[in-house]
PDB file of N, CA and C in Angstrom:
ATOM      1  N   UNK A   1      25.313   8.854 -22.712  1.00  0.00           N
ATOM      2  CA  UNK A   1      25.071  10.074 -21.956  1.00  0.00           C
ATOM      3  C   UNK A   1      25.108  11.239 -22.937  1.00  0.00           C
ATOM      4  N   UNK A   2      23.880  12.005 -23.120  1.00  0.00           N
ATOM      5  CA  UNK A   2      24.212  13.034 -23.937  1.00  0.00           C
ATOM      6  C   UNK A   2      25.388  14.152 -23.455  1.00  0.00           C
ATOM      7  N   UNK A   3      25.936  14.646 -23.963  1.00  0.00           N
ATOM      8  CA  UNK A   3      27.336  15.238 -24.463  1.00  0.00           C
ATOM      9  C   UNK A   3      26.944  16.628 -23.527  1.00  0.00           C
ATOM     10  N   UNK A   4      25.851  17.335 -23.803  1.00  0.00           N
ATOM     11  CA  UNK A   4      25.995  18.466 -23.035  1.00  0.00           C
ATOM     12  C   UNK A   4      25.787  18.351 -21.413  1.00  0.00           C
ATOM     13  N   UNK A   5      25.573  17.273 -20.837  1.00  0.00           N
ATOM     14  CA  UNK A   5      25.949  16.791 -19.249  1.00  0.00           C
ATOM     15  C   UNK A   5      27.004  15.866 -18.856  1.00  0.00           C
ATOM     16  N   UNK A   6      27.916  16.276 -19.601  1.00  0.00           N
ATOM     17  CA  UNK A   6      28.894  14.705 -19.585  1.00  0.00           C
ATOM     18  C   UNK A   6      30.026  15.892 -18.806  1.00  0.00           C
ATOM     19  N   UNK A   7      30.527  15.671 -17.694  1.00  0.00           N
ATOM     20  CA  UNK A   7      31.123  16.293 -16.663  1.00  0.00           C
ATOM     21  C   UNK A   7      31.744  15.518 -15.430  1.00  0.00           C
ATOM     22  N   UNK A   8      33.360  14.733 -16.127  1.00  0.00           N
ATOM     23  CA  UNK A   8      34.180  14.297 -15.003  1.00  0.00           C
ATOM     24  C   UNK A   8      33.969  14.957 -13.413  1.00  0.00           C
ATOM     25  N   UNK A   9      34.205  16.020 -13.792  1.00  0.00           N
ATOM     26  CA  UNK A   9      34.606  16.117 -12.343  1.00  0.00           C
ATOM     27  C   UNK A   9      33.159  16.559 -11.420  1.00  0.00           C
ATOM     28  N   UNK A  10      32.137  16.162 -11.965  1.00  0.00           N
ATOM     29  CA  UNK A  10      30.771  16.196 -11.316  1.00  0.00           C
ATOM     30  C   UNK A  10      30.585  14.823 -10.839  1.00  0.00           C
ATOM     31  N   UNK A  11      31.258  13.672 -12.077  1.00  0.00           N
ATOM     32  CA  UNK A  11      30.804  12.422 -11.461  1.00  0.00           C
ATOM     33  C   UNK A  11      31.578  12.193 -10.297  1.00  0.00           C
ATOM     34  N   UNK A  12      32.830  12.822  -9.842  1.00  0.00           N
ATOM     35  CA  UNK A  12      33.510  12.051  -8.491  1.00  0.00           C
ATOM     36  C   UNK A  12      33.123  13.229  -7.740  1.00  0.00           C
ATOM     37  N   UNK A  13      32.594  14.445  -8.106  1.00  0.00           N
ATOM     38  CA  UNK A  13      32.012  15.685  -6.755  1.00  0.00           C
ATOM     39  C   UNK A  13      30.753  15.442  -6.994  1.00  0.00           C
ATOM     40  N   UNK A  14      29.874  16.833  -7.511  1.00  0.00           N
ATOM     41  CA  UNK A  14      28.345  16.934  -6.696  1.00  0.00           C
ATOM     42  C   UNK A  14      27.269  15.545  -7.311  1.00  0.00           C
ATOM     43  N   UNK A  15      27.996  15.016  -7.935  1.00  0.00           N
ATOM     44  CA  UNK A  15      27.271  13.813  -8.300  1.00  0.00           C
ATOM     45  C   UNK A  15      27.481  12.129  -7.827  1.00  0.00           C
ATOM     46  N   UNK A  16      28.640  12.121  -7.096  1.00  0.00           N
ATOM     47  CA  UNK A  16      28.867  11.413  -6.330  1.00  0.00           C
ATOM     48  C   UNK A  16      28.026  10.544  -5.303  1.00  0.00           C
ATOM     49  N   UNK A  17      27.078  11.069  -4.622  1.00  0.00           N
ATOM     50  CA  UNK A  17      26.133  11.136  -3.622  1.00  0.00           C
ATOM     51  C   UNK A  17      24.692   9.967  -4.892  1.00  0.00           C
ATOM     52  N   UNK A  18      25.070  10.152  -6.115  1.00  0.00           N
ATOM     53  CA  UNK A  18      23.955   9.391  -6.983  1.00  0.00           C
ATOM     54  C   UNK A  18      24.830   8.113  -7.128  1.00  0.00           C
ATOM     55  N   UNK A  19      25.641   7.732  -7.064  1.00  0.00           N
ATOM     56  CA  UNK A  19      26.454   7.080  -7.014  1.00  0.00           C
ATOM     57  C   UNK A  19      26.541   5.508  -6.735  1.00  0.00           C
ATOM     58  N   UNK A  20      26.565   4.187  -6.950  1.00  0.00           N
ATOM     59  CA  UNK A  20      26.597   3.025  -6.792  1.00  0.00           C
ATOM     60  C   UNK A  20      28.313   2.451  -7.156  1.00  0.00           C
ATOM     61  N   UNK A  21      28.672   2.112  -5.829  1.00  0.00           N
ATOM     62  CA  UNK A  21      30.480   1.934  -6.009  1.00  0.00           C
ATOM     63  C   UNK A  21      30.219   0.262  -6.014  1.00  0.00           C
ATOM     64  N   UNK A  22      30.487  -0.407  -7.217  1.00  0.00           N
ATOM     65  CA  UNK A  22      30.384  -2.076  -7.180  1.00  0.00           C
ATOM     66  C   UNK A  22      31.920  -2.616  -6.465  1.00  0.00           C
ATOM     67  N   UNK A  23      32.690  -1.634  -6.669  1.00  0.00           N
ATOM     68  CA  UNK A  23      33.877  -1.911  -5.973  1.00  0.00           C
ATOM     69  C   UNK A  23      35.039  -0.837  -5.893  1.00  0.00           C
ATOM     70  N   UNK A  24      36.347  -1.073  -6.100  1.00  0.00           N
ATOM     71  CA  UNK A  24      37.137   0.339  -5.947  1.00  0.00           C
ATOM     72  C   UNK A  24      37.440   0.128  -7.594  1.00  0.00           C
ATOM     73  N   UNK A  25      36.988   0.046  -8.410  1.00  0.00           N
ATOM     74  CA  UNK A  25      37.012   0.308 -10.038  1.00  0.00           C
ATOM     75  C   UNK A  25      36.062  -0.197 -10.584  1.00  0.00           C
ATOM     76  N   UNK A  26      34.782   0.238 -10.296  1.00  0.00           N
ATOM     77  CA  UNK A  26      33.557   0.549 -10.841  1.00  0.00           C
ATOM     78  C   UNK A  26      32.462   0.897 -10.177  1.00  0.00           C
ATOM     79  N   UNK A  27      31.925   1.830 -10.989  1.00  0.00           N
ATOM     80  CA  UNK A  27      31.210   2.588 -10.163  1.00  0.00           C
ATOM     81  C   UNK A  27      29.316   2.886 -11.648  1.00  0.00           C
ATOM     82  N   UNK A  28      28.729   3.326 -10.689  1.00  0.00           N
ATOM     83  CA  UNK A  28      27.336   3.599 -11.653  1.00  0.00           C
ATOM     84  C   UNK A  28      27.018   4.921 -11.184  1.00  0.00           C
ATOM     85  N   UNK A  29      27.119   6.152 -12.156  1.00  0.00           N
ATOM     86  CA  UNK A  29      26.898   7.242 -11.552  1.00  0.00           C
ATOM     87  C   UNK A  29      25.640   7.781 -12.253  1.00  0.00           C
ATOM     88  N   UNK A  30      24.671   8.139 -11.266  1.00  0.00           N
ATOM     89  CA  UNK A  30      23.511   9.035 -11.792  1.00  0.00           C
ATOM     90  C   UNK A  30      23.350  10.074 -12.030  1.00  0.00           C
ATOM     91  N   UNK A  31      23.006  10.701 -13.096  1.00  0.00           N
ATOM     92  CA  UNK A  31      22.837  12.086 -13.394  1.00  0.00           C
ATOM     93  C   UNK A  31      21.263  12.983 -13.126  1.00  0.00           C
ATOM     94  N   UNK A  32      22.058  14.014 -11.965  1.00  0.00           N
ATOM     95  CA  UNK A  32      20.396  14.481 -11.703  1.00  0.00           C
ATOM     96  C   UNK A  32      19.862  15.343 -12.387  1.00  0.00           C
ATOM     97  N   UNK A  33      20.395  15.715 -13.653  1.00  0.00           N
ATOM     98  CA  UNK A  33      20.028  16.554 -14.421  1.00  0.00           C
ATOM     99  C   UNK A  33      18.907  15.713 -15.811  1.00  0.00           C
ATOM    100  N   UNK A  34      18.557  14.639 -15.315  1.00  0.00           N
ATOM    101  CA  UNK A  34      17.821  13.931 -16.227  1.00  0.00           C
ATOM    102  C   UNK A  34      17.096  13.041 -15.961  1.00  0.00           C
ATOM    103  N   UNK A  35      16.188  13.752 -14.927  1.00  0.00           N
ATOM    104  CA  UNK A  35      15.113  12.990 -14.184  1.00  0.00           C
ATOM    105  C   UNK A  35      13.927  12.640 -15.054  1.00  0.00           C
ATOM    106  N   UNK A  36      13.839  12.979 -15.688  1.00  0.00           N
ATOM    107  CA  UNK A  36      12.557  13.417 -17.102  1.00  0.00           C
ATOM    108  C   UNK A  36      12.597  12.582 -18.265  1.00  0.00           C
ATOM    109  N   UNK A  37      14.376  11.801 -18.401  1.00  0.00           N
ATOM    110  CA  UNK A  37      14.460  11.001 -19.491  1.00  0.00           C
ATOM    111  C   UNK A  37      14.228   9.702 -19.196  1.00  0.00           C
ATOM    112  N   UNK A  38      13.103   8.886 -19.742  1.00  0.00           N
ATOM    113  CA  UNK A  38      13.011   7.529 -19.727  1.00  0.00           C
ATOM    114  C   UNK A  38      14.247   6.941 -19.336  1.00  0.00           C
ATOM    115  N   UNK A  39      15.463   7.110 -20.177  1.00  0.00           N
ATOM    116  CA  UNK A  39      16.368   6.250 -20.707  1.00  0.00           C
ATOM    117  C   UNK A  39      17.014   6.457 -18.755  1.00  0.00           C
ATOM    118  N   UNK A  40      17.153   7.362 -18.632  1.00  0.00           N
ATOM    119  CA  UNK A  40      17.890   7.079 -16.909  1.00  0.00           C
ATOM    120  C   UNK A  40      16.553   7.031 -15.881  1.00  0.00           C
ATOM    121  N   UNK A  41      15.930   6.736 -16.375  1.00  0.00           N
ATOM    122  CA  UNK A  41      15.162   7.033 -14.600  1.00  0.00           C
ATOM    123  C   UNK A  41      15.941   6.250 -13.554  1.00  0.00           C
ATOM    124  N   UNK A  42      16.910   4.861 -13.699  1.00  0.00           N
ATOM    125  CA  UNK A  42      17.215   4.523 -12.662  1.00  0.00           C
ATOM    126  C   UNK A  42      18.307   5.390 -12.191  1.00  0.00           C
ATOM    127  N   UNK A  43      18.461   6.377 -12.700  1.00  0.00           N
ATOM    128  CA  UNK A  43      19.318   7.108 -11.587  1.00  0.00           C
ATOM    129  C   UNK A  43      18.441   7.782 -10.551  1.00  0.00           C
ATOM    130  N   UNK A  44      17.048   8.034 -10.453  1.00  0.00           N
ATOM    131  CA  UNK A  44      16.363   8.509  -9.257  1.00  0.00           C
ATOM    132  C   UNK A  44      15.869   7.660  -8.397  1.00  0.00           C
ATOM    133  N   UNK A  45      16.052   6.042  -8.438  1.00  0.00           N
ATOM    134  CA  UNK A  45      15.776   4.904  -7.750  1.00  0.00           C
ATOM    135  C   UNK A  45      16.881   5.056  -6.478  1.00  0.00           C
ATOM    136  N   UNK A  46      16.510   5.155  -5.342  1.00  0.00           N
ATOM    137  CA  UNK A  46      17.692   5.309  -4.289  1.00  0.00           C
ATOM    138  C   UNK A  46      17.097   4.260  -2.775  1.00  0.00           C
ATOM    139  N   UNK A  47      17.475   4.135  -2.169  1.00  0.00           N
ATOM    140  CA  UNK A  47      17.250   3.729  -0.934  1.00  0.00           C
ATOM    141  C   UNK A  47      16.821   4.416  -0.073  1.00  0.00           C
ATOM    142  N   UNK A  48      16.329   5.934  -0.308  1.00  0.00           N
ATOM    143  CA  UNK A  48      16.078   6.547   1.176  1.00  0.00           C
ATOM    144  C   UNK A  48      16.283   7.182   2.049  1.00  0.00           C
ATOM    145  N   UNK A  49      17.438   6.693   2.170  1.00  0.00           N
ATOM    146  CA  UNK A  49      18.477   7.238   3.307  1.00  0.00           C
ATOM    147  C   UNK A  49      19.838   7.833   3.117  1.00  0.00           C
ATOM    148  N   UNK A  50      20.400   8.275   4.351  1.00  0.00           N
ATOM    149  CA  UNK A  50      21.542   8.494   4.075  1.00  0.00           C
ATOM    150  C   UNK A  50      22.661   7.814   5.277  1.00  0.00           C
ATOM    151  N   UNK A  51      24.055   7.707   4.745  1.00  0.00           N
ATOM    152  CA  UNK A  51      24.903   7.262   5.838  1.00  0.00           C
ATOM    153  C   UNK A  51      25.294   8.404   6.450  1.00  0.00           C
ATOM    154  N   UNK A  52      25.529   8.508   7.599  1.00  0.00           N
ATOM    155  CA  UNK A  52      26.102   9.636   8.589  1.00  0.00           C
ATOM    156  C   UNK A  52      27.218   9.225   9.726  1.00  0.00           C
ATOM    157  N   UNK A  53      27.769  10.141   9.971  1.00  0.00           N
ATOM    158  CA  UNK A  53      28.553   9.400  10.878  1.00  0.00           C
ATOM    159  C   UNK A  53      29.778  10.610  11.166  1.00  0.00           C
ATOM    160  N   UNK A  54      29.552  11.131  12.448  1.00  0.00           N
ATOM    161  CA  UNK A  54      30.328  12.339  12.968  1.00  0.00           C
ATOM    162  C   UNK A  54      31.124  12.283  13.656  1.00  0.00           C
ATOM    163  N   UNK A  55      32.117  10.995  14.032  1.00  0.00           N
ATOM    164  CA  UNK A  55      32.501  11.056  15.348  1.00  0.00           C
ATOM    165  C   UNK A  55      33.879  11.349  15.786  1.00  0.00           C
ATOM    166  N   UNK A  56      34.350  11.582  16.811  1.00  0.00           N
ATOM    167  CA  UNK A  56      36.061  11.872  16.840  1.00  0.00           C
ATOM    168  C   UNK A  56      36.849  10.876  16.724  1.00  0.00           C
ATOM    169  N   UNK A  57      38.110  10.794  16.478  1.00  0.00           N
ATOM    170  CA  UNK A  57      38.987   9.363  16.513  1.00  0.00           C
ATOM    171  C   UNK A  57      38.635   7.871  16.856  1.00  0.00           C
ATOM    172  N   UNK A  58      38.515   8.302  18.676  1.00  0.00           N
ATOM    173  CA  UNK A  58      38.520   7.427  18.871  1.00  0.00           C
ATOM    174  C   UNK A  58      36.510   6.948  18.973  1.00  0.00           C
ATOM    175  N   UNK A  59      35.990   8.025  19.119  1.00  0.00           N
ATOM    176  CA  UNK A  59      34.277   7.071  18.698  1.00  0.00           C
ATOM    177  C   UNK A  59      34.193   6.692  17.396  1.00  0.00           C
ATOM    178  N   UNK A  60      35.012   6.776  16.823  1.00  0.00           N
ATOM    179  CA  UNK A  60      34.881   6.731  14.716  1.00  0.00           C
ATOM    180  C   UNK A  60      34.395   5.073  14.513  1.00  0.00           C
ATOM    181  N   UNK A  61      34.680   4.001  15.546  1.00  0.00           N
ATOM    182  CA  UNK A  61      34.326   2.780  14.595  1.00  0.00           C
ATOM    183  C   UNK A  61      33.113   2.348  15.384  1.00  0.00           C
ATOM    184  N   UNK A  62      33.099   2.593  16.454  1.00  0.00           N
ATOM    185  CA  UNK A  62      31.514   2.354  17.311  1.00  0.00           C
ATOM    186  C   UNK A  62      30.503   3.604  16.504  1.00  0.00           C
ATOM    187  N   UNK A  63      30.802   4.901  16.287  1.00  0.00           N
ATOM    188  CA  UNK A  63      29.968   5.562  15.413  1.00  0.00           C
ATOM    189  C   UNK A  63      29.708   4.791  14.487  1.00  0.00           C
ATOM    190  N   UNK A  64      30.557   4.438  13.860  1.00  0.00           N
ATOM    191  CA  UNK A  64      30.528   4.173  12.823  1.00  0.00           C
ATOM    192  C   UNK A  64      29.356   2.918  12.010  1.00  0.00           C
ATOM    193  N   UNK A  65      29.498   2.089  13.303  1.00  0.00           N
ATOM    194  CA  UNK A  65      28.895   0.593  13.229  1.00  0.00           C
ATOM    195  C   UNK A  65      27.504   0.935  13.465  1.00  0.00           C
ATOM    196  N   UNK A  66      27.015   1.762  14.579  1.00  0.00           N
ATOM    197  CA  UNK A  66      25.626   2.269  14.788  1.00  0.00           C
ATOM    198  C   UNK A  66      25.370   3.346  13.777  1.00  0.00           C
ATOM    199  N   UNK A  67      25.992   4.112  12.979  1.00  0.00           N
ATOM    200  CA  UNK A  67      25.535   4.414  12.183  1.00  0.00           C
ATOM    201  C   UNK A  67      24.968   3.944  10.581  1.00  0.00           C
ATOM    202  N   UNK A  68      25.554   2.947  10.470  1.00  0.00           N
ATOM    203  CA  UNK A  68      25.398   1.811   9.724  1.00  0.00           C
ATOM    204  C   UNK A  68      24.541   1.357   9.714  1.00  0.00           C
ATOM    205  N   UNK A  69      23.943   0.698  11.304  1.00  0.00           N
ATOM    206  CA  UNK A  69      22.836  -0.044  11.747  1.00  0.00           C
ATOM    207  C   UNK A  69      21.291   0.928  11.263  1.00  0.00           C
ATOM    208  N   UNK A  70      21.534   2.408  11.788  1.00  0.00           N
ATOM    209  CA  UNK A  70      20.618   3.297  11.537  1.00  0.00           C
ATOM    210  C   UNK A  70      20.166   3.507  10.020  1.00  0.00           C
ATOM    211  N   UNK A  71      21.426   3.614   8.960  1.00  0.00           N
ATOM    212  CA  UNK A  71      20.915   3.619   8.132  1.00  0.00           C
ATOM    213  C   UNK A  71      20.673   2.427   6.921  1.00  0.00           C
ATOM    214  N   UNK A  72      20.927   1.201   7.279  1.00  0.00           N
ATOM    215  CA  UNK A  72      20.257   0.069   7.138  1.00  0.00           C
ATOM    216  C   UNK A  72      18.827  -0.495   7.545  1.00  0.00           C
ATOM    217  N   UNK A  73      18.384   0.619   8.326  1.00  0.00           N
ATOM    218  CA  UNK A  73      16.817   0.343   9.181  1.00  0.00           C
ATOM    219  C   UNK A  73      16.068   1.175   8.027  1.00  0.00           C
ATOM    220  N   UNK A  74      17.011   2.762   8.108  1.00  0.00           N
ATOM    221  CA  UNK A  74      16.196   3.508   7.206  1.00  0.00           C
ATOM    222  C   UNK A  74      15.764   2.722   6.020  1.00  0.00           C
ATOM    223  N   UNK A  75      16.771   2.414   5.286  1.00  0.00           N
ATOM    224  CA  UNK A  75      16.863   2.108   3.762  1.00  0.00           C
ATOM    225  C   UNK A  75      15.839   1.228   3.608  1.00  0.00           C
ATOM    226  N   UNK A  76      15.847   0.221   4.176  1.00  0.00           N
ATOM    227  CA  UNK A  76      14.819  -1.290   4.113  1.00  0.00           C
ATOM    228  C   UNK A  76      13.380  -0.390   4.196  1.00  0.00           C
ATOM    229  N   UNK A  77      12.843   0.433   5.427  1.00  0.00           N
ATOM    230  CA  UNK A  77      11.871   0.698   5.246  1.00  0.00           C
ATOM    231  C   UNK A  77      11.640   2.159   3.709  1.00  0.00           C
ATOM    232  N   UNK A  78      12.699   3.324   3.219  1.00  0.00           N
ATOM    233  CA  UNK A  78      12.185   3.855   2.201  1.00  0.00           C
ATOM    234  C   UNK A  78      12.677   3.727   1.154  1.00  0.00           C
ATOM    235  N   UNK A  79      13.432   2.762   0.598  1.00  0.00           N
ATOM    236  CA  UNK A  79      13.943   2.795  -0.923  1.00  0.00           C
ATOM    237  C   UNK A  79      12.858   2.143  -1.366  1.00  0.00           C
ATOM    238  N   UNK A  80      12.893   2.552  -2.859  1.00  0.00           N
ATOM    239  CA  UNK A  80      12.318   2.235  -4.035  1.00  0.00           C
ATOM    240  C   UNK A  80      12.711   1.575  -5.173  1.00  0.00           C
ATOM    241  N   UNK A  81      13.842   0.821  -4.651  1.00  0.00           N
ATOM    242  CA  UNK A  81      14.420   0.131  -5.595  1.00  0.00           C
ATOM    243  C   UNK A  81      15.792  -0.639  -5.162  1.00  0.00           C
ATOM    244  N   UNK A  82      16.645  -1.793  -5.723  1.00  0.00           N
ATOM    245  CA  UNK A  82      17.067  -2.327  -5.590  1.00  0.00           C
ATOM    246  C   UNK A  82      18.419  -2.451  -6.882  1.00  0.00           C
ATOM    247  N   UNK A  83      19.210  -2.565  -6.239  1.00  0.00           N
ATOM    248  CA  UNK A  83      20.392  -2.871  -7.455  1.00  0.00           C
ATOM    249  C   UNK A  83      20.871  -4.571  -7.307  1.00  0.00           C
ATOM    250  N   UNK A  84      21.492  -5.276  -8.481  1.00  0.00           N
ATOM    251  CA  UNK A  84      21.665  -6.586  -8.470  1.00  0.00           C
ATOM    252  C   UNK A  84      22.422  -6.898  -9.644  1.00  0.00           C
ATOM    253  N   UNK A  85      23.413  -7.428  -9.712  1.00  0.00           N
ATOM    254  CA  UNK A  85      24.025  -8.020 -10.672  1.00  0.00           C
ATOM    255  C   UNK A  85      23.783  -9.094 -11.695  1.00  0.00           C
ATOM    256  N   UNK A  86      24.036  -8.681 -12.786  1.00  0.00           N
ATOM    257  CA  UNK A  86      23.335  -9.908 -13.760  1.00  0.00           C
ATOM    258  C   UNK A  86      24.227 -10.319 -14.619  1.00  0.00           C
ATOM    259  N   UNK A  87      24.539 -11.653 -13.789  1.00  0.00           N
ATOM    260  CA  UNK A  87      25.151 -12.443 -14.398  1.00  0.00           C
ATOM    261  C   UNK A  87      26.661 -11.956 -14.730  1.00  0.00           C
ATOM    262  N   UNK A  88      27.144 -10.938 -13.878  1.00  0.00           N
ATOM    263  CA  UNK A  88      28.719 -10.885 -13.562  1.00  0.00           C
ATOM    264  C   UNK A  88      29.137  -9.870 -14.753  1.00  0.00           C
ATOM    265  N   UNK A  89      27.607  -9.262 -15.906  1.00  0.00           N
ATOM    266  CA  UNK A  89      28.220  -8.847 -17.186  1.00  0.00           C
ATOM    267  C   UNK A  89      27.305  -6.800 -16.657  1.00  0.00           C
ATOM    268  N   UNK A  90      26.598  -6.912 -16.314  1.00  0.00           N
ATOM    269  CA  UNK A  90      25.612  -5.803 -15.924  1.00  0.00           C
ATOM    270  C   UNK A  90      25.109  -5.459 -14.914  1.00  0.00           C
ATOM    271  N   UNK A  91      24.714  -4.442 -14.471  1.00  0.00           N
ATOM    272  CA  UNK A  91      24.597  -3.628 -13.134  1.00  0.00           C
ATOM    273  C   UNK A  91      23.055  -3.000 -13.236  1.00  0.00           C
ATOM    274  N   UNK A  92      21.691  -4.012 -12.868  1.00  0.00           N
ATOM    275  CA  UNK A  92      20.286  -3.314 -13.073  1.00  0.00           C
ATOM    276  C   UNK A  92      19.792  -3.066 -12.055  1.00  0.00           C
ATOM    277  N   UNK A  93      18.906  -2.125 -12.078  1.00  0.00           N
ATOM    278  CA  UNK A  93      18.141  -1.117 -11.122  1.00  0.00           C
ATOM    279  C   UNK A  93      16.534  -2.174 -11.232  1.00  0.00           C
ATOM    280  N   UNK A  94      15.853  -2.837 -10.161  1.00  0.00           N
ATOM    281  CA  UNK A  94      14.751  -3.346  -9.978  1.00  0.00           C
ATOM    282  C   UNK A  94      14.218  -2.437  -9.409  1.00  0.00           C
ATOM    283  N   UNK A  95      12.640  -1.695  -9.767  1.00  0.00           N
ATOM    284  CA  UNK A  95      11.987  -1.212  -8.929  1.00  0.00           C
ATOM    285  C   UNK A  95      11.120  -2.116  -8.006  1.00  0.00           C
ATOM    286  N   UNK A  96      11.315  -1.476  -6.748  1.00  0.00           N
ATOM    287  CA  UNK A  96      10.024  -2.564  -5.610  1.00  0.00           C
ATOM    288  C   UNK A  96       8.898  -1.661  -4.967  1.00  0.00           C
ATOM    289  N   UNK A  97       9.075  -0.361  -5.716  1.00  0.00           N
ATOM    290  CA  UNK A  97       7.664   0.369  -5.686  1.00  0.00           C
ATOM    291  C   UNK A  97       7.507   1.292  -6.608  1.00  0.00           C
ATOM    292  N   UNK A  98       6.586   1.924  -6.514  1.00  0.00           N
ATOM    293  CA  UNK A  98       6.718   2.767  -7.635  1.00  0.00           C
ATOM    294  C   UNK A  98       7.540   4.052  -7.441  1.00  0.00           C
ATOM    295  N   UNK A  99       8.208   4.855  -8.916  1.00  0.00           N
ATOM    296  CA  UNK A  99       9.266   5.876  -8.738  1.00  0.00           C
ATOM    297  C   UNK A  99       8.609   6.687  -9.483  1.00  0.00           C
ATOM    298  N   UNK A 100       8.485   7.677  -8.656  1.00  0.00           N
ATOM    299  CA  UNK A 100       7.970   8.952  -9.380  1.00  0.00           C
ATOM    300  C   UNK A 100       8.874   9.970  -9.585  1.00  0.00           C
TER     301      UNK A 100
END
């Protein structure tokens, strides 16, 4: 990562949202300040959509589940790409259309 965008506390705030969590200690964070560089384009590869989910206490896990559902419909029909593990050592970005 070049040095003049290298910013902790962007990767867990406004950069967060670029974000791929493989689990609760590791994570793949995209930088949107480098849409232009070959070397990251897979940080502009996304799914599409977004998760949402507004609800009070007690609607929080039925929200929750239909909101899920909603944005699992989205994603399938607009992402542009796919994430997949290789071989337990690396974390790659497949495109399945084209990314502009």
């Amino acid at each position: 990562v070049p040095e003049d965008v290298v910013d902790v506390d962007k990767c867990f705030g406004a950069w967060v949202d670029y974000g791929l969590f493989e689990d609760d200690d590791y994570a793949v964070i995209g930088i949107p300040e480098l849409p232009h560089d070959a070397a990251y384009a897979g940080h502009m590869a996304n799914d599409g959509a977004m998760l949402r989910c507004n609800g009070t206490d007690e609607e929080e896990e039925e929200d929750e589940e239909e909101a899920l559902a909603v944005y699992e419909a989205e994603s399938a029909k607009r992402r542009n790409a796919m994430h997949e593990d290789l071989a337990g050592l690396h974390m790659v970005t497949v495109a399945t259309r084209r990314i502009t």
